[in-house]
N, C-alpha and C. Protein backbone atom coordinates (compact mmCIF):
# COMPACT_ATOMS: atom_id res chain seq x y z
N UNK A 1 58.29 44.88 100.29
CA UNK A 1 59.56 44.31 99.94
C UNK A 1 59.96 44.65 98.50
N UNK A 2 59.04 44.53 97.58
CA UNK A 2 59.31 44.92 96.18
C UNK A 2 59.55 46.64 96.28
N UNK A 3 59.35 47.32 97.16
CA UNK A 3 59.42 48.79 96.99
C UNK A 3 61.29 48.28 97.41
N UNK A 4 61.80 47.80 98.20
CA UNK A 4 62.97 47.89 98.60
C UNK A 4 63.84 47.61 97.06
N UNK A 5 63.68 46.79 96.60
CA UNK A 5 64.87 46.30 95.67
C UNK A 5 64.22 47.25 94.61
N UNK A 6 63.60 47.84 94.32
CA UNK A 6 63.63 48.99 93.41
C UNK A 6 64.40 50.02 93.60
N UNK A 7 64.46 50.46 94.91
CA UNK A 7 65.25 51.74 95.00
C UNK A 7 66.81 51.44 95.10
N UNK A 8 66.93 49.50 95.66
CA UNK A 8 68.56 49.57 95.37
C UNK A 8 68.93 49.39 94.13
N UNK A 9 68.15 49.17 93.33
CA UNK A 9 68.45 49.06 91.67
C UNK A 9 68.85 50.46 91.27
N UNK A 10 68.07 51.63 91.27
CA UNK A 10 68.57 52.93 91.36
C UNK A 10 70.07 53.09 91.37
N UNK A 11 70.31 54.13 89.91
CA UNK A 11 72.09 54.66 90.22
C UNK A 11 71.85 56.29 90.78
N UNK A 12 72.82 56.49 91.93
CA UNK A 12 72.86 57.29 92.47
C UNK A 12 74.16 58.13 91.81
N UNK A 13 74.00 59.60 90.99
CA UNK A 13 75.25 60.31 90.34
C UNK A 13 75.59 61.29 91.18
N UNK A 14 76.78 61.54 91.08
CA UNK A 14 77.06 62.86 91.90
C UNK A 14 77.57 63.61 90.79
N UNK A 15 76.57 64.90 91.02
CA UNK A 15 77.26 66.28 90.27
C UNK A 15 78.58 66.97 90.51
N UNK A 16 79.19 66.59 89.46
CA UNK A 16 80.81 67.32 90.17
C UNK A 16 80.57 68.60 89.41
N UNK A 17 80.15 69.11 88.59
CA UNK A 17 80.51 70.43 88.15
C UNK A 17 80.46 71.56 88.89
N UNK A 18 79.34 71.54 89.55
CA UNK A 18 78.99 72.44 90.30
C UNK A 18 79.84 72.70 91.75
N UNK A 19 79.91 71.38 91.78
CA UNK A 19 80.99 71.60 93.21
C UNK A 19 82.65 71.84 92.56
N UNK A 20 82.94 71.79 91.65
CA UNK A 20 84.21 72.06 91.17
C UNK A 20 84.25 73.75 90.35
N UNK A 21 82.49 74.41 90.28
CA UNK A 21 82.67 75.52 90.27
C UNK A 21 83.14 76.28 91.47
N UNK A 22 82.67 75.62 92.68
CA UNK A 22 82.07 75.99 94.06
C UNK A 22 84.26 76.02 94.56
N UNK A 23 84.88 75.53 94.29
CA UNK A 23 86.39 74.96 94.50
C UNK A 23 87.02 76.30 93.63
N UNK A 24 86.59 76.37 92.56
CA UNK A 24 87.29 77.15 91.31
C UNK A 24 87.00 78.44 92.44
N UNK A 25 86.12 78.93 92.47
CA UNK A 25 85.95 80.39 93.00
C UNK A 25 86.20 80.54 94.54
N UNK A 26 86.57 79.75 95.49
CA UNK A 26 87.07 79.24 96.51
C UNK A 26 88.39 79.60 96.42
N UNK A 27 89.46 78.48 95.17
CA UNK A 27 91.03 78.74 94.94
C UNK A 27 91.31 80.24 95.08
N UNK A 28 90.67 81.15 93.77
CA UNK A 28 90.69 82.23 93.27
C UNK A 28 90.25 83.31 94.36
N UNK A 29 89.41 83.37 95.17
CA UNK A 29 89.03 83.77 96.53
C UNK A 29 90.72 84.09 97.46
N UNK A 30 91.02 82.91 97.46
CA UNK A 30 91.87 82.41 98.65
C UNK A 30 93.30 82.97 97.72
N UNK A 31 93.57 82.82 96.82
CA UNK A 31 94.72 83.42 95.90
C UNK A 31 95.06 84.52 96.39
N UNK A 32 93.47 85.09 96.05
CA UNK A 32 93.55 86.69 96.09
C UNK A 32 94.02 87.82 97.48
N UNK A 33 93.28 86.76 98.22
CA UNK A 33 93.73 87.51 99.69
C UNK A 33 95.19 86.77 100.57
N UNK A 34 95.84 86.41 99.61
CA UNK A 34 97.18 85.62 99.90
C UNK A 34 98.15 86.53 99.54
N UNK A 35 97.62 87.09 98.43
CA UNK A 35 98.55 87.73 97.67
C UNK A 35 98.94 89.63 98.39
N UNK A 36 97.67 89.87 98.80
CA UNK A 36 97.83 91.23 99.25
C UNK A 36 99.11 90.94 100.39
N UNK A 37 99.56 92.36 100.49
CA UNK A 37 100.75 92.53 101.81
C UNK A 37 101.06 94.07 101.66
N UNK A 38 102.09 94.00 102.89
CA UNK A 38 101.91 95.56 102.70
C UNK A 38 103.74 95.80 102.05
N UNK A 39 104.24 96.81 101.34
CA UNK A 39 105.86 96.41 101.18
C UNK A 39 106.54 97.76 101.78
N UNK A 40 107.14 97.84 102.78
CA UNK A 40 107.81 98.78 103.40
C UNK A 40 109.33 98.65 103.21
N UNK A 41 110.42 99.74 102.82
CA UNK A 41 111.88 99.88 103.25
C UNK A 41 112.21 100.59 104.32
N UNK A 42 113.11 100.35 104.97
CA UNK A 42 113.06 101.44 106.08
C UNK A 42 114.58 100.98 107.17
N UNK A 43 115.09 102.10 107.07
CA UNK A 43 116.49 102.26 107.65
C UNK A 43 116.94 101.04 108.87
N UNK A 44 117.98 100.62 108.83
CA UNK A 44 118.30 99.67 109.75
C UNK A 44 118.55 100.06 110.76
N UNK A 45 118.55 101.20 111.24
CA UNK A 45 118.68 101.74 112.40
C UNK A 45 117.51 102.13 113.16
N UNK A 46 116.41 101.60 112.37
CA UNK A 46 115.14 102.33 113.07
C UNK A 46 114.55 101.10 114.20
N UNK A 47 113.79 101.78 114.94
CA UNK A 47 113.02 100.72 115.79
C UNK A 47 111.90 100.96 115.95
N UNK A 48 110.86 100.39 115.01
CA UNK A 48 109.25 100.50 115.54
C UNK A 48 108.61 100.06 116.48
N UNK A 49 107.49 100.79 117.15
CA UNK A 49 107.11 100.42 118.30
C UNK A 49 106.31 99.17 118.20
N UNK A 50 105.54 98.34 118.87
CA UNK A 50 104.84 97.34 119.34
C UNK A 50 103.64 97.72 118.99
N UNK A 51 102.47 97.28 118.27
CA UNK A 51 101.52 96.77 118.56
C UNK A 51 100.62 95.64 118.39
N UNK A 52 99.31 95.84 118.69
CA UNK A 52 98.30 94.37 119.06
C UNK A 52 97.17 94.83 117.48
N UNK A 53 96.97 95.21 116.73
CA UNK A 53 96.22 95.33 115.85
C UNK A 53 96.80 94.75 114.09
N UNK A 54 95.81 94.40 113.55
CA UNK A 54 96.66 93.65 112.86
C UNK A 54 96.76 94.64 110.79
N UNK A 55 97.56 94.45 110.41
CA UNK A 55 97.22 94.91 109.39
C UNK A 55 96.97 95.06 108.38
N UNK A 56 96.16 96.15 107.90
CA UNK A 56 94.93 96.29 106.71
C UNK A 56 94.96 96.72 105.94
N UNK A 57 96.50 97.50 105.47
CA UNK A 57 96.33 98.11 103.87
C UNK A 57 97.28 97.01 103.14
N UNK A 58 97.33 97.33 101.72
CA UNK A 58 97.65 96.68 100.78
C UNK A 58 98.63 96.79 99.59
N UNK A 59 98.27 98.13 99.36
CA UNK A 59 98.46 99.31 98.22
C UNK A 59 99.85 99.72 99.00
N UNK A 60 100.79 100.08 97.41
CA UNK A 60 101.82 101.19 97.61
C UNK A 60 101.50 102.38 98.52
N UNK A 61 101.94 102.73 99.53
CA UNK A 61 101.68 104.37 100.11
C UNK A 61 102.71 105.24 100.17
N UNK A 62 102.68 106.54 100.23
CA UNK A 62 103.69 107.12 100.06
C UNK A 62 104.54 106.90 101.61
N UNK A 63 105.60 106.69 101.44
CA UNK A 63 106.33 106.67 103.12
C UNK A 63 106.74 107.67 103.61
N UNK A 64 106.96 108.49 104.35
CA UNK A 64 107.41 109.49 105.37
C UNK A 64 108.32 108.41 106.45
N UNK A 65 109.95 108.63 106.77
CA UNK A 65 110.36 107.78 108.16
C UNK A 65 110.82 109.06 109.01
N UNK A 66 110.61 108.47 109.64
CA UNK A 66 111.16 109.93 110.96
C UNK A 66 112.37 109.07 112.12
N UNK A 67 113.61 109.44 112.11
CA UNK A 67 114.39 108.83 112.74
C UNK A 67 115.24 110.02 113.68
N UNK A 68 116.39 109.30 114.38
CA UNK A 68 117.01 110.26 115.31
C UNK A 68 117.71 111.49 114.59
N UNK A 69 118.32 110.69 113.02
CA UNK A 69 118.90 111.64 111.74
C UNK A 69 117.82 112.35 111.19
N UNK A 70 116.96 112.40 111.29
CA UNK A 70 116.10 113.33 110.48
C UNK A 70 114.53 112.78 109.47
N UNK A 71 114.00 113.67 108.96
CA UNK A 71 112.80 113.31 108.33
C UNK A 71 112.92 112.46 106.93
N UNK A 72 113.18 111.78 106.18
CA UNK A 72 113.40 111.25 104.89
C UNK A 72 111.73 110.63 104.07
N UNK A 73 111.44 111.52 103.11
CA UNK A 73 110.20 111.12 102.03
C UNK A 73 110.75 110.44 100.90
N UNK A 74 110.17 109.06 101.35
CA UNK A 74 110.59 108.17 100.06
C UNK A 74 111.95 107.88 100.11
N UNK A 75 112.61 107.86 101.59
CA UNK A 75 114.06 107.36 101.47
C UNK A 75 115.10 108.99 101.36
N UNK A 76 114.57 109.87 100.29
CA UNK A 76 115.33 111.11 100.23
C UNK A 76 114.78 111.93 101.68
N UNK A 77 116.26 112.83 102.10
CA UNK A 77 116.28 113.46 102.71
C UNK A 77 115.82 114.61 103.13
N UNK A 78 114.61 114.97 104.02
CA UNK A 78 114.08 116.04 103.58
C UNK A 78 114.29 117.26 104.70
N UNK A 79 114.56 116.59 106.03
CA UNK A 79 115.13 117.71 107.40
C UNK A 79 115.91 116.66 108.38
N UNK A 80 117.23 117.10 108.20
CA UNK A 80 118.17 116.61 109.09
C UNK A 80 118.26 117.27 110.33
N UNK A 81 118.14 116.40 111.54
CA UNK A 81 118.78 116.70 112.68
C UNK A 81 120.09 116.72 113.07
N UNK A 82 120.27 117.88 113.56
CA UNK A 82 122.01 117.91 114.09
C UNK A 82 122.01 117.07 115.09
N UNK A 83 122.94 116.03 114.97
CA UNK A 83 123.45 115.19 116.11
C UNK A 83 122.67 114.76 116.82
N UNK A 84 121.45 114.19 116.51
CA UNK A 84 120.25 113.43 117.01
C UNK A 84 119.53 114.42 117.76
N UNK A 85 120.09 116.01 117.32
CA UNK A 85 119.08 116.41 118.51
C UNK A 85 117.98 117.21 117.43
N UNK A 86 116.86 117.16 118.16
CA UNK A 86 115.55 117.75 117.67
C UNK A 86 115.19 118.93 117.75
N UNK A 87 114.60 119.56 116.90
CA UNK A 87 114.33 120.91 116.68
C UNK A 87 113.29 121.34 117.67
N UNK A 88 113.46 122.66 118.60
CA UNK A 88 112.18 122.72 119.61
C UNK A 88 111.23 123.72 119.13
N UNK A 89 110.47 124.11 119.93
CA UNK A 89 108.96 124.88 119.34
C UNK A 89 108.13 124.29 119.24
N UNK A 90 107.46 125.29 118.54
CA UNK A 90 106.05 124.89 118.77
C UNK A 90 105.79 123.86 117.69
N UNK A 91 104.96 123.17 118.06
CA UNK A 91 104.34 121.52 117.57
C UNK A 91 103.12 122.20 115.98
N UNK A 92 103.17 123.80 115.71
CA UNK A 92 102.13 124.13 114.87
C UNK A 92 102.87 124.41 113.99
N UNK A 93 104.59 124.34 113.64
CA UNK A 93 105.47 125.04 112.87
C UNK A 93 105.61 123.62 112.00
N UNK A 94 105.76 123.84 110.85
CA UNK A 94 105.34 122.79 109.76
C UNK A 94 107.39 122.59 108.99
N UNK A 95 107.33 121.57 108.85
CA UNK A 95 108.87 121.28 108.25
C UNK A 95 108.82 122.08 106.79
N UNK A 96 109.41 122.80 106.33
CA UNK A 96 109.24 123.50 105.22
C UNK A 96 110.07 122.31 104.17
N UNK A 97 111.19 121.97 104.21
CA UNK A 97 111.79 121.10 103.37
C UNK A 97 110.75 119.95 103.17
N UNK A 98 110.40 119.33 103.81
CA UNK A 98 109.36 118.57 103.75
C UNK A 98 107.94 119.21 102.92
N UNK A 99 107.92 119.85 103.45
CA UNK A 99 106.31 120.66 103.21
C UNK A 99 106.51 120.87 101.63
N UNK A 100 107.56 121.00 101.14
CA UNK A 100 108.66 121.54 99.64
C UNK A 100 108.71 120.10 99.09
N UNK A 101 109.15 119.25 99.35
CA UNK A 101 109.36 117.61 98.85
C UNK A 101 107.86 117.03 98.37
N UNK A 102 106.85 117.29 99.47
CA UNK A 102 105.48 116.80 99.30
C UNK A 102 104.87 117.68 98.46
N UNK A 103 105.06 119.11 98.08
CA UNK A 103 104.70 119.24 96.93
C UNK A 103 105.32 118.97 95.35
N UNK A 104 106.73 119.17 95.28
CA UNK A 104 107.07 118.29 94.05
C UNK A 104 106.65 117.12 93.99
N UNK A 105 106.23 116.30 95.12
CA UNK A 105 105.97 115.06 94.36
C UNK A 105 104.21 114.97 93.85
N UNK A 106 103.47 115.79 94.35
CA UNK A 106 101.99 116.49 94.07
C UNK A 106 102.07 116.64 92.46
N UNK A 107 103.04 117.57 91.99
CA UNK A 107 103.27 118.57 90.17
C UNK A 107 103.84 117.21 89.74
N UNK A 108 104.52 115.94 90.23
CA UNK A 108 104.59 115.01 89.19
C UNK A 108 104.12 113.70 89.23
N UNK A 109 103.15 113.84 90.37
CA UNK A 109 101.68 113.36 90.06
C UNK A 109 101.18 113.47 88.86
N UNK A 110 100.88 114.89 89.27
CA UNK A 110 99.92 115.78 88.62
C UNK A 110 100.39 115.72 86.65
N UNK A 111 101.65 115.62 87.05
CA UNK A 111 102.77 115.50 85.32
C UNK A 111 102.40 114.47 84.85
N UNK A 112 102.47 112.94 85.59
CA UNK A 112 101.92 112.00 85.09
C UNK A 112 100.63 111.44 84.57
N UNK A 113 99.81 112.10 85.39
CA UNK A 113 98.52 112.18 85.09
C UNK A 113 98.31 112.51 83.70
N UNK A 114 98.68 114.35 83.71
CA UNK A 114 98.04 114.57 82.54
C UNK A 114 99.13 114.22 81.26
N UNK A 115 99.48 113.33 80.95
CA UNK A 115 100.52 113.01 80.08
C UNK A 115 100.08 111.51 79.50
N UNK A 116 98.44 111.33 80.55
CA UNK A 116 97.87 109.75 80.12
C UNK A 116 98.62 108.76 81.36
N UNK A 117 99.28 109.06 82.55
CA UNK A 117 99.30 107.91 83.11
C UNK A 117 98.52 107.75 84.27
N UNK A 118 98.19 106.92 84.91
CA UNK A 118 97.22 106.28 85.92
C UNK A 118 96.68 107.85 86.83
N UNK A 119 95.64 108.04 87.46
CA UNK A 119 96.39 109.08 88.52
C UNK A 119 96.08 108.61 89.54
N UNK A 120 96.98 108.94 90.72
CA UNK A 120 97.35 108.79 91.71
C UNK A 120 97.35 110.11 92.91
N UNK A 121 95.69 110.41 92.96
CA UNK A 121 95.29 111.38 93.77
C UNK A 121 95.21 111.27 95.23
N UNK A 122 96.19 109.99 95.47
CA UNK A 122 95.75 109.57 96.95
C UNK A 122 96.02 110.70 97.95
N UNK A 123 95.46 110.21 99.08
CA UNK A 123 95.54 111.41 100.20
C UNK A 123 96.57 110.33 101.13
N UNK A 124 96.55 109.28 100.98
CA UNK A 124 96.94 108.11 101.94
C UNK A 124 98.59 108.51 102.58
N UNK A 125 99.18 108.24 103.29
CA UNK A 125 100.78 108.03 103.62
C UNK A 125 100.88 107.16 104.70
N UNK A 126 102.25 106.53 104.81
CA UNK A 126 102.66 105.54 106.00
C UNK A 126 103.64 106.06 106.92
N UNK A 127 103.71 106.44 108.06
CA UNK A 127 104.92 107.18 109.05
C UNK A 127 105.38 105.91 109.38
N UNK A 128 107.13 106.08 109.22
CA UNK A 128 107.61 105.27 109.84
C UNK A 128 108.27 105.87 110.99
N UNK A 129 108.18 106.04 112.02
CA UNK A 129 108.76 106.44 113.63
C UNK A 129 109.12 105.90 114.27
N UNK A 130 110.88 106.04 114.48
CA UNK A 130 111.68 105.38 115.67
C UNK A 130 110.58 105.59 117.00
N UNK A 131 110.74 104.51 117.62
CA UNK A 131 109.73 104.94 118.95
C UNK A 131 110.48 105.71 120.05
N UNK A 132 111.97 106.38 119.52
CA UNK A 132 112.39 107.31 120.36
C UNK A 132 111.88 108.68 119.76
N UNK A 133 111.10 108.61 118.91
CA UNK A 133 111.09 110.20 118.51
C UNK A 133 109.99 110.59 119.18
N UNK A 134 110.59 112.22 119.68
CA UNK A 134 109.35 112.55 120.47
C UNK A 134 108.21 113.02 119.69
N UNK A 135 107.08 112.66 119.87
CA UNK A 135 105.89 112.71 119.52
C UNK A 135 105.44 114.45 118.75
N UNK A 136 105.96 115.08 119.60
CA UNK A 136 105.94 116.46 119.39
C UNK A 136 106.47 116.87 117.48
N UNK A 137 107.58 115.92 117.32
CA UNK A 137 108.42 115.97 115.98
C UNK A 137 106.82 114.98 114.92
N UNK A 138 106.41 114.35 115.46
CA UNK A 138 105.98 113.17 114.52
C UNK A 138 104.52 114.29 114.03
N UNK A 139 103.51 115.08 115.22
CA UNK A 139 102.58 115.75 115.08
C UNK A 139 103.02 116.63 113.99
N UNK A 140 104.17 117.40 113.69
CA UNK A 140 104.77 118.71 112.84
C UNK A 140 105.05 118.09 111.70
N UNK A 141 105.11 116.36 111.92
CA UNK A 141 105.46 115.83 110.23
C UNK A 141 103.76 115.78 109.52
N UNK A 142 102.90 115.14 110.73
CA UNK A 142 101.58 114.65 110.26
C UNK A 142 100.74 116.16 109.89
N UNK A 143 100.94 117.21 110.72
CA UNK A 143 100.48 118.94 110.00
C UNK A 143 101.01 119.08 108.46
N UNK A 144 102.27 118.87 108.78
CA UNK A 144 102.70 119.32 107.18
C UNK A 144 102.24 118.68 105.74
N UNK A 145 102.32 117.08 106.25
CA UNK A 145 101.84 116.21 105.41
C UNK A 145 100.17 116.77 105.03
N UNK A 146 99.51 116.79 105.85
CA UNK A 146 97.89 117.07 105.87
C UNK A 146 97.69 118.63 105.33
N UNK A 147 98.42 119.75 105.10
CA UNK A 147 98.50 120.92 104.49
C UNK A 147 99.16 120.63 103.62
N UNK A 148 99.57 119.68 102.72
CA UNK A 148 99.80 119.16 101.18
C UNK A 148 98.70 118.36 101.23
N UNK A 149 97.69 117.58 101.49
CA UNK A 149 96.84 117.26 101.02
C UNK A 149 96.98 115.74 101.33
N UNK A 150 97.87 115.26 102.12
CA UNK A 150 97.99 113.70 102.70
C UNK A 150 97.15 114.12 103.96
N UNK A 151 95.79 113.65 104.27
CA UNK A 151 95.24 113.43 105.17
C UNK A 151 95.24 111.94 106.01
N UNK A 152 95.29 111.13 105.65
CA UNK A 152 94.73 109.91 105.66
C UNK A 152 96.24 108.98 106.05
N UNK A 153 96.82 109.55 107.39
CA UNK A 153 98.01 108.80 107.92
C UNK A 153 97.83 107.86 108.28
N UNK A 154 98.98 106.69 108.24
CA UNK A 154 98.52 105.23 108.83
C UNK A 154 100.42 105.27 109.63
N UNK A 155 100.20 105.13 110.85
CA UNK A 155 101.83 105.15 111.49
C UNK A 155 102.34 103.53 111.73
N UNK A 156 103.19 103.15 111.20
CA UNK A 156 103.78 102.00 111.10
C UNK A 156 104.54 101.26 112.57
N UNK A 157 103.85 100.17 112.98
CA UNK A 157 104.54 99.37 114.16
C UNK A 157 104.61 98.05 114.22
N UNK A 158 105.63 97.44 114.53
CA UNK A 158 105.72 95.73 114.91
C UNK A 158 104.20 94.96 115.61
N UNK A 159 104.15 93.94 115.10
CA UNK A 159 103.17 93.78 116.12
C UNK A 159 104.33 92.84 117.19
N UNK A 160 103.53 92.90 118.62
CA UNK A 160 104.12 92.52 119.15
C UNK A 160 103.65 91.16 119.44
């Protein structure tokens, strides 16, 4: 019996620091992955297709959109289609205006770089594709892109 009223005499403390470290790096955790997103512009006339996967980049990428009007890098115009119609041939023939756009923007990379600013050697890009464009047009954007040195395509869709 005397063992009992000893231990209720006992003060019992609770350590908050540690659990308010355990909160601090928790907030800051949870901040961080709140904050990522991805930021796309892209013509009001376009319609991306549907999918079920969810998504995983974060970072600025360079955009490529491919619509019924034509190819546009970064919004500028780089191969217009006449009257929604598409250029035929072969799927190995590379957009030269394009192929021309993706390297100026390579030399002022490359300008910024060596001038002291960040560099920005990515290989990365984002296709944006009406889901009417035939596939055949989107392969001749993703060749050209990948013979400038954008390997690493990610093609842009709704989820559904």
């Amino acid at each position: 019996m005397k063992k009992r009223s000893r231990l209720q005499n006992e003060e019992v403390s609770l350590q908050i620091t540690s659990m308010a470290d355990v909160f601090v790096i928790l907030l800051v955790f949870l901040l961080k992955s709140a904050a990522t997103g991805l930021s796309v512009s892209m013509s009001q006339n376009m319609t991306l297709p549907k999918s079920v996967s969810a998504a995983e980049t974060a970072k600025r990428l360079l955009t490529i959109e491919i619509n019924n009007s034509g190819v546009y890098l970064e919004g500028a115009a780089q191969t217009k289609f006449d009257g929604g119609r598409y250029p035929a041939g072969n799927t190995g023939v590379v957009f030269s205006d394009l192929q021309n756009g993706l390297k100026e923007l390579r030399a002022k990379q490359a300008y910024i770089e060596k001038k002291g600013g960040s560099p920005t050697n990515s290989t990365e890009l984002i296709v944006l594709a009406d889901k009417l464009v035939p596939y055949r047009i989107i392969k001749r954007v993703l060749l050209t892109a990948s013979l400038e040195g954008y390997t690493d395509a990610k093609l842009a869709a709704t989820r559904d």
